[in-house]
Protein backbone atom coordinates (compact mmCIF):
# COMPACT_ATOMS: atom_id res chain seq x y z
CA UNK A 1 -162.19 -187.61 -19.70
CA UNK A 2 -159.59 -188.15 -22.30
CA UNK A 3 -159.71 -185.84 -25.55
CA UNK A 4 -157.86 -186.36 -28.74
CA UNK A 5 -157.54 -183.31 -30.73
CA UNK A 6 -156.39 -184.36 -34.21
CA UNK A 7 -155.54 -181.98 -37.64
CA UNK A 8 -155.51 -183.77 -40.90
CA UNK A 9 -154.49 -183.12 -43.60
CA UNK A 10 -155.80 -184.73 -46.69
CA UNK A 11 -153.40 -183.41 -49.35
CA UNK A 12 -154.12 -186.65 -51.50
CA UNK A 13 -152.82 -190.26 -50.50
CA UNK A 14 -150.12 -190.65 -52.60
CA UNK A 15 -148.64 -186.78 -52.08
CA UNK A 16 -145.24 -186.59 -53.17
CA UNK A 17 -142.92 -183.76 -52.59
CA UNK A 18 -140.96 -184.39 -55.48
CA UNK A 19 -143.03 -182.02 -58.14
CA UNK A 20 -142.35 -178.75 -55.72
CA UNK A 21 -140.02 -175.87 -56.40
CA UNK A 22 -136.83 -176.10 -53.94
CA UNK A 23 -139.69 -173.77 -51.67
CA UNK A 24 -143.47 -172.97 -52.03
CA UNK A 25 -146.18 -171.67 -50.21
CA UNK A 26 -149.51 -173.22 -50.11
CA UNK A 27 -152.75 -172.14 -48.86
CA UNK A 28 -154.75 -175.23 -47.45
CA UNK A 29 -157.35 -176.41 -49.95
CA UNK A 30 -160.56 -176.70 -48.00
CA UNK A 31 -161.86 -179.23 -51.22
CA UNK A 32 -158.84 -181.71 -50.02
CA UNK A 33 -158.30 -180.76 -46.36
CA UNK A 34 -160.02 -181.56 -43.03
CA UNK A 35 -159.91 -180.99 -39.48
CA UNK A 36 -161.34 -183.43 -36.91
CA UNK A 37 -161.51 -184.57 -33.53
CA UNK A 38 -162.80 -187.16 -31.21
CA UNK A 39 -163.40 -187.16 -27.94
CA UNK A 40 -164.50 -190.29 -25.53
CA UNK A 41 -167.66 -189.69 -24.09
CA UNK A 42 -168.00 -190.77 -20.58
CA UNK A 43 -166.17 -194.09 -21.02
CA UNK A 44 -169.14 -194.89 -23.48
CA UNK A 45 -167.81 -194.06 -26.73
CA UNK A 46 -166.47 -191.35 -28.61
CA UNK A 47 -167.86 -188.32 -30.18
CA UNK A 48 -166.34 -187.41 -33.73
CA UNK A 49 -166.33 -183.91 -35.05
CA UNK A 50 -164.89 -181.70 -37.66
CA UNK A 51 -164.35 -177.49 -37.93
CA UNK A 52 -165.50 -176.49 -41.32
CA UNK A 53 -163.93 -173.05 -41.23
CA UNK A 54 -160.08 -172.29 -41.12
CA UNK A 55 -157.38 -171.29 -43.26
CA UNK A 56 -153.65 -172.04 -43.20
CA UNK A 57 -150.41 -171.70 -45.37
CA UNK A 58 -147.83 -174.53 -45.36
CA UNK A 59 -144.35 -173.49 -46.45
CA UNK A 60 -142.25 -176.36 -48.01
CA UNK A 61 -138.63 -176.41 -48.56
CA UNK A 62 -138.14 -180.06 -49.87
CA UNK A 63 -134.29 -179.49 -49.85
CA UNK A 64 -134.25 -178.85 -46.28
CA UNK A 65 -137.73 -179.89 -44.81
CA UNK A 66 -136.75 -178.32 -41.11
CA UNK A 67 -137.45 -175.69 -42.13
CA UNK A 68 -140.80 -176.00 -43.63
CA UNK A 69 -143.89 -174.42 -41.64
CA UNK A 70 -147.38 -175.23 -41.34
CA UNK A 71 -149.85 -172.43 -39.67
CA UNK A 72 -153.63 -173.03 -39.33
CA UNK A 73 -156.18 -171.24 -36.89
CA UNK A 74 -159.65 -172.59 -36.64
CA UNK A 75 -163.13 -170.44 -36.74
CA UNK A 76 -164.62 -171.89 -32.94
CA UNK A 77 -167.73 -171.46 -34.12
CA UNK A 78 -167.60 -173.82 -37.02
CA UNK A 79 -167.46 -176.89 -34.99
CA UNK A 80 -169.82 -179.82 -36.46
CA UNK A 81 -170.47 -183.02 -34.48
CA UNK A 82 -173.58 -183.31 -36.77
CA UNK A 83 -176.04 -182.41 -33.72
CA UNK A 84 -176.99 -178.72 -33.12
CA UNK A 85 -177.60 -178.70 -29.79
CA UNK A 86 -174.34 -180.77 -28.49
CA UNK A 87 -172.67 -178.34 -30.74
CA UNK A 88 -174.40 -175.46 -28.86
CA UNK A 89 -172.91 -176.69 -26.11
CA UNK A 90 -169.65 -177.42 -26.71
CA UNK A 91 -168.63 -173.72 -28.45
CA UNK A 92 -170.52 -172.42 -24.92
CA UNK A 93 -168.60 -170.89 -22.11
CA UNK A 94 -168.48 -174.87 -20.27
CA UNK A 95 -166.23 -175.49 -22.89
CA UNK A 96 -164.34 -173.66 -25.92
CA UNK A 97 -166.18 -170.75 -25.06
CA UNK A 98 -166.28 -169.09 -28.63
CA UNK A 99 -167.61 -165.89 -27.48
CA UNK A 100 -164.51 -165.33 -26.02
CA UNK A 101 -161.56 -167.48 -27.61
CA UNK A 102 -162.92 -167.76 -31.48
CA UNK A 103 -160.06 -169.18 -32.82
CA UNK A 104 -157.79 -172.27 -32.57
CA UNK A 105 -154.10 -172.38 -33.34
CA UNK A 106 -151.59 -174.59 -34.53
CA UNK A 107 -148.16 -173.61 -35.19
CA UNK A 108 -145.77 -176.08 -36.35
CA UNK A 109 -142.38 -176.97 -34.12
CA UNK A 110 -140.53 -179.52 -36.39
CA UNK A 111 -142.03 -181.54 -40.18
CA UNK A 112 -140.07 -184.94 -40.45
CA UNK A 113 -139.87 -187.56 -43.43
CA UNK A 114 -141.34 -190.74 -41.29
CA UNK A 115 -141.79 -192.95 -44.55
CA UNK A 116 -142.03 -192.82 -48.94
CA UNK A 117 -145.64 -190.82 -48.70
CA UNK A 118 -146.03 -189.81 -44.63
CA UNK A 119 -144.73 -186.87 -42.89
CA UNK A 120 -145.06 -186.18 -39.01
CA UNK A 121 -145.85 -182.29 -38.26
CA UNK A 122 -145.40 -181.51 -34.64
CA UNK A 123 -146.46 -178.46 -33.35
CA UNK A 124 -148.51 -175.71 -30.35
CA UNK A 125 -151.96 -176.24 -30.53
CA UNK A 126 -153.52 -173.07 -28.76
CA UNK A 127 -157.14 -173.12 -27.06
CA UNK A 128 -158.50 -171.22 -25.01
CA UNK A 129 -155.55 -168.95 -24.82
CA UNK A 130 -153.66 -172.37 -23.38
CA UNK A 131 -150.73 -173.68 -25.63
CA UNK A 132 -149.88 -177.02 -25.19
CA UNK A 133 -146.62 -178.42 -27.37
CA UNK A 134 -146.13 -181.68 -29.12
């Protein structure tokens, strides 16, 4: 089964760096930020699916953007596919077992300039108490 695991952040479409202090500290706005995933389903589709609980800080330095940080963990047990009982299943113990690993982590690795209004954040993305690096 192959699983895409993707965090978004919708900071606006036309964010620009250029109105930030040489380097601030932001909490992630849940009002302008989402997290979401899809996963195929059997080779008949995908399932889509956000987590509607989490917090994170991003640290910018626009002057030297290497060293800018993003940190995020995810409540488990806020995961919404919009159907309770495939939900259910998927925080269960088969799964992300919530009971036992409640959060999700991502920890950023490297933030690049990729174009005038995109940025690529590559990071460890922790589940289940497994890391895997981007």
């Amino acid at each position: 089964m192959k699983k895409k695991f993707l965090i978004v952040l919708a900071l606006f479409s036309i964010f620009q760096f250029s109105f930030l202090e040489k380097e601030d500290i932001y909490q992630l706005d849940k009002a302008h930020t989402f997290i979401s995933f899809d996963v195929e389903r059997f080779m008949s589709g995908e399932v889509s699916g956000r987590f509607n609980e989490f917090s994170g800080d991003i640290k910018f330095d626009v002057e030297n953007m290497s060293s800018s940080q993003v940190d995020i963990v995810i409540n488990v047990n806020s995961l919404d596919t919009n159907h309770e009982t495939r939900d259910k299943h998927l925080i269960g113990s088969m799964w992300l077992d919530a009971k036992s690993y409640p959060e999700i982590k991502f920890i950023s690795s490297s933030i690049r300039k990729e174009d005038i209004n995109k940025y690529r954040i590559e990071g460890s993305l922790t589940i289940k108490n497994i890391t895997k690096k981007k």
